[in-house]
N, C-alpha and C. Protein backbone atom coordinates (compact mmCIF):
# COMPACT_ATOMS: atom_id res chain seq x y z
N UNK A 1 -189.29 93.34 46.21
CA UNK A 1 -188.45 93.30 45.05
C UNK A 1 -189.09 94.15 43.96
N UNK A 2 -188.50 94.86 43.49
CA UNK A 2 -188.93 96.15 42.49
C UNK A 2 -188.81 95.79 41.18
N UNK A 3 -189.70 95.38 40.31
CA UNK A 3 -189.76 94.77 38.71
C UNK A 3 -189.74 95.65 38.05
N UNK A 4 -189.25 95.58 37.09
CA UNK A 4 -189.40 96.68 35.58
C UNK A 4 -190.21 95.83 34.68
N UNK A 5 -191.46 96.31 33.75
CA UNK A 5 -191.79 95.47 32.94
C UNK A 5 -191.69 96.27 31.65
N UNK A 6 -191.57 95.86 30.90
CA UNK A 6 -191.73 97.47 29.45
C UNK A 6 -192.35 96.42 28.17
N UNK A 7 -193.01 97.01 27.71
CA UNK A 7 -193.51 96.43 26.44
C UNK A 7 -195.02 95.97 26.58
N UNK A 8 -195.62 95.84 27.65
CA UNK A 8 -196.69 95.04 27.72
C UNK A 8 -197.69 96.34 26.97
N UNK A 9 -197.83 97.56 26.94
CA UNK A 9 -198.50 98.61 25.92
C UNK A 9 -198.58 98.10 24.65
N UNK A 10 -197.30 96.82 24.21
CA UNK A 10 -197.74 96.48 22.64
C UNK A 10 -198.73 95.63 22.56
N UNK A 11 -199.34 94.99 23.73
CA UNK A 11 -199.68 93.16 24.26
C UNK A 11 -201.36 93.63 23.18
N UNK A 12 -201.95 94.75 23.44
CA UNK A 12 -203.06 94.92 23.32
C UNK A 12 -203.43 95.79 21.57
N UNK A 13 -204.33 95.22 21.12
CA UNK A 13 -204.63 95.34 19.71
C UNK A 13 -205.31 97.10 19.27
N UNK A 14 -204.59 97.97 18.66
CA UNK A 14 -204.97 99.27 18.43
C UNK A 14 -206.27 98.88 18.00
N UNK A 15 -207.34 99.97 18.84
CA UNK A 15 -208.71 100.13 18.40
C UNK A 15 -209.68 99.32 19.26
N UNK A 16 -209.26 98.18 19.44
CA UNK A 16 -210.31 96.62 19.78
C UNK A 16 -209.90 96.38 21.33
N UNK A 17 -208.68 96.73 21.95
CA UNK A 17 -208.38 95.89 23.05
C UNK A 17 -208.23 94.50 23.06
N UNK A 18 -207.96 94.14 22.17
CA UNK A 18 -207.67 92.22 22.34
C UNK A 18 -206.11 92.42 22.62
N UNK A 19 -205.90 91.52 23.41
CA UNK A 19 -204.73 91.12 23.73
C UNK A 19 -204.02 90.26 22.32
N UNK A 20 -202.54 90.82 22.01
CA UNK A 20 -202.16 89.96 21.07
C UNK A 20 -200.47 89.54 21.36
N UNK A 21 -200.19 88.66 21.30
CA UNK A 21 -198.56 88.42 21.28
C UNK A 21 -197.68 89.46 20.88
N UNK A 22 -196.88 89.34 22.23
CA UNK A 22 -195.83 90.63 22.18
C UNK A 22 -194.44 89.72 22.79
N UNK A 23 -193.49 90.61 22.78
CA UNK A 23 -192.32 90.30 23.32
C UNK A 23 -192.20 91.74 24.62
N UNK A 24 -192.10 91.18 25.58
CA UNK A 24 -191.60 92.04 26.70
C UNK A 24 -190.54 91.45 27.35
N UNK A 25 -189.78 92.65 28.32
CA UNK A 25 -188.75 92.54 29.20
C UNK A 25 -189.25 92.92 30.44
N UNK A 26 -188.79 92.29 31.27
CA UNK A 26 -188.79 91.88 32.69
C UNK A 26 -187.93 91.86 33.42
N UNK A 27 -187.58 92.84 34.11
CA UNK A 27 -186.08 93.50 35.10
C UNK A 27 -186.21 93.03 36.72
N UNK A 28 -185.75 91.80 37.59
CA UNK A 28 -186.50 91.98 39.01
C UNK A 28 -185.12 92.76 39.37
N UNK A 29 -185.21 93.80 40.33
CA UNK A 29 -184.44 95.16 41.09
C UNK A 29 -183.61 94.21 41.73
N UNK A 30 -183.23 94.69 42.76
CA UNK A 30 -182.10 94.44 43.61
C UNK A 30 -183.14 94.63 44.99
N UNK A 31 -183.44 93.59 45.84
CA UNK A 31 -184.31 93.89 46.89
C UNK A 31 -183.84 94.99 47.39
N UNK A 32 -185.55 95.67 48.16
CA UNK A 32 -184.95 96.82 49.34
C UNK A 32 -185.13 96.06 50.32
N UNK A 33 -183.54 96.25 51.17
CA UNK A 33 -183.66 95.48 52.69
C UNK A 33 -183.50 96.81 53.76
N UNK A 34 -184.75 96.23 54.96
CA UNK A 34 -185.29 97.23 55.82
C UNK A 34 -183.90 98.48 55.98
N UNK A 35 -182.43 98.03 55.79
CA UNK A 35 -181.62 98.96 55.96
C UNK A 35 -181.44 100.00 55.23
N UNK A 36 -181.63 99.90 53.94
CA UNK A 36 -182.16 100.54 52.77
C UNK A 36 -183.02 101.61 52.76
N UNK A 37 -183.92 101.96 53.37
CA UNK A 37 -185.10 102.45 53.56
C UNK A 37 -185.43 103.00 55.21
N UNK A 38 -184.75 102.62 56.50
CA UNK A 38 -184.78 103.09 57.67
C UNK A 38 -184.73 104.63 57.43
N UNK A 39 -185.42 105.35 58.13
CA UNK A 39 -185.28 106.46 58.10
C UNK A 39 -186.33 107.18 57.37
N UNK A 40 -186.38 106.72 55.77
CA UNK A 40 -187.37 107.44 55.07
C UNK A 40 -188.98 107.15 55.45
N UNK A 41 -189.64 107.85 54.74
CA UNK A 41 -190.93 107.97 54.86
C UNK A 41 -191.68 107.03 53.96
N UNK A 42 -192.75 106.84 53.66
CA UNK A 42 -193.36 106.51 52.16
C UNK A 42 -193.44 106.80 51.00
N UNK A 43 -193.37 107.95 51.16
CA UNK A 43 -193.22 108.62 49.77
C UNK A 43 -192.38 108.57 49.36
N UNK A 44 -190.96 108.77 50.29
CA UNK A 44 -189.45 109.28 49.87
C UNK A 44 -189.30 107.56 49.49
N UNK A 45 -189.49 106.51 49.91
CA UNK A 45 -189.14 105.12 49.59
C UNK A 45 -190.01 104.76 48.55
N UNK A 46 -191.29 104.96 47.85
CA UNK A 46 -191.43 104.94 46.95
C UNK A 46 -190.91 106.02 45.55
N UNK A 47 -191.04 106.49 46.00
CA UNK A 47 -189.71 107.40 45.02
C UNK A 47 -188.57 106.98 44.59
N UNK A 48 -187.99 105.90 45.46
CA UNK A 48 -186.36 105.66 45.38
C UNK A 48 -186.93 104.82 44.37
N UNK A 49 -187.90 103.69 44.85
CA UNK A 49 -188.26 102.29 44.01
C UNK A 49 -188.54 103.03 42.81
N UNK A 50 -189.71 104.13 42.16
CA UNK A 50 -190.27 104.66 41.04
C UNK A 50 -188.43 105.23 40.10
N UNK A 51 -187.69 105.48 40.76
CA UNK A 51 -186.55 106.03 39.83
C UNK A 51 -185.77 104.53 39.57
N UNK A 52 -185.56 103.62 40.21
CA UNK A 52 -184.95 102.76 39.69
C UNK A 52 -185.48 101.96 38.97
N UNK A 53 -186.68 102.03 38.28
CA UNK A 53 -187.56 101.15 38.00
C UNK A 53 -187.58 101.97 36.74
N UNK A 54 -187.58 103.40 36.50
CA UNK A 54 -187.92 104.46 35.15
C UNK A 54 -186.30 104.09 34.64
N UNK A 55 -185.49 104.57 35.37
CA UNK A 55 -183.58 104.51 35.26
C UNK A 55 -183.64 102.47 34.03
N UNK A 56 -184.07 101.71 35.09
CA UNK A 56 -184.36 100.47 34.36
C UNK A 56 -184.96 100.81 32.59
N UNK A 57 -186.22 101.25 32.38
CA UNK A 57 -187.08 101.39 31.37
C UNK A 57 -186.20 102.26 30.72
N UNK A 58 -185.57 103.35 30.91
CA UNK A 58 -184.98 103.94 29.80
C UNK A 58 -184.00 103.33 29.40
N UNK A 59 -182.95 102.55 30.15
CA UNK A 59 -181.78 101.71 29.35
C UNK A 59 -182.67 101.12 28.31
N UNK A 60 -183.80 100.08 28.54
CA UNK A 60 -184.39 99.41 27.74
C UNK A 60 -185.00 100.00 26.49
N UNK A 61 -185.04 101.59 26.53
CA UNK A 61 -185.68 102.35 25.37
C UNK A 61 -184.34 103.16 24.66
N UNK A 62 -183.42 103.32 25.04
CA UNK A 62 -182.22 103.32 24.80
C UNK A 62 -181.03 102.85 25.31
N UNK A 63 -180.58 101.90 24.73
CA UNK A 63 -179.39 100.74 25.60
C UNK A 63 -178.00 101.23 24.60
N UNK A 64 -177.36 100.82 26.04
CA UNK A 64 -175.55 100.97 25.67
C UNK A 64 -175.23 99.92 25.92
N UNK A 65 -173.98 100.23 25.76
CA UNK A 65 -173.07 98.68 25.60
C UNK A 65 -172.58 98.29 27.10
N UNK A 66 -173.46 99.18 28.56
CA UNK A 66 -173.45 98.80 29.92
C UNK A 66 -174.34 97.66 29.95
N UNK A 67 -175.54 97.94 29.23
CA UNK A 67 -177.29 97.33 29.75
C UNK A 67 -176.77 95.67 29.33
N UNK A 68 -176.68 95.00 30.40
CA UNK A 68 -176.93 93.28 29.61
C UNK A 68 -177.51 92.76 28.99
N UNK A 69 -177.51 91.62 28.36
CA UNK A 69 -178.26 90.92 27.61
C UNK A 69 -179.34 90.46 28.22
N UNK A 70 -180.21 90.48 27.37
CA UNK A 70 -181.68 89.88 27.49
C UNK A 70 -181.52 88.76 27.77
N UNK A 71 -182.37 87.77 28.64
CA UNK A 71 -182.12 86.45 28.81
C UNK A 71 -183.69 85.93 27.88
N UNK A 72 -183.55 85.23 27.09
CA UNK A 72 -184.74 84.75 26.58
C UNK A 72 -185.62 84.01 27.51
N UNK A 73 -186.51 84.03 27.50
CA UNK A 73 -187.49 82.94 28.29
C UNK A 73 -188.72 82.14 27.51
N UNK A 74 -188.13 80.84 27.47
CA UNK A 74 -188.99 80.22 27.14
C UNK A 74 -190.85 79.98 26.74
């Protein structure tokens, strides 16, 4: 299952490295099932995963009125 995470670059404190409270988003993909992927190689199947995962991060760095709502988490 292919995650998007974005935001965790704010988690950490300019200068010091301390970790500090952030808000991030968390995307889980759409599994790849072995049918998905028959045929390709490694590279070419990590490639597919690396674009849907960037395709993910940019809605989140610029969103339209496609991208859903955030689900809060507790």
């Amino acid at each position: 299952m292919p995650v998007a995470i974005d935001g965790t670059y704010q988690m950490l404190e300019a200068g010091n490295g301390r970790v500090q409270a952030s808000h991030i988003h968390i995307e889980v993909k759409e599994a790849v099932l072995p049918e998905d992927y028959q045929g390709l190689n490694t590279s070419q199947l990590a490639k597919r995963i690396q674009d849907s995962i960037e395709e993910t991060l940019a809605h989140h760095a610029h969103p339209t009125q496609e991208t859903p709502p955030a689900v809060q988490v507790p």
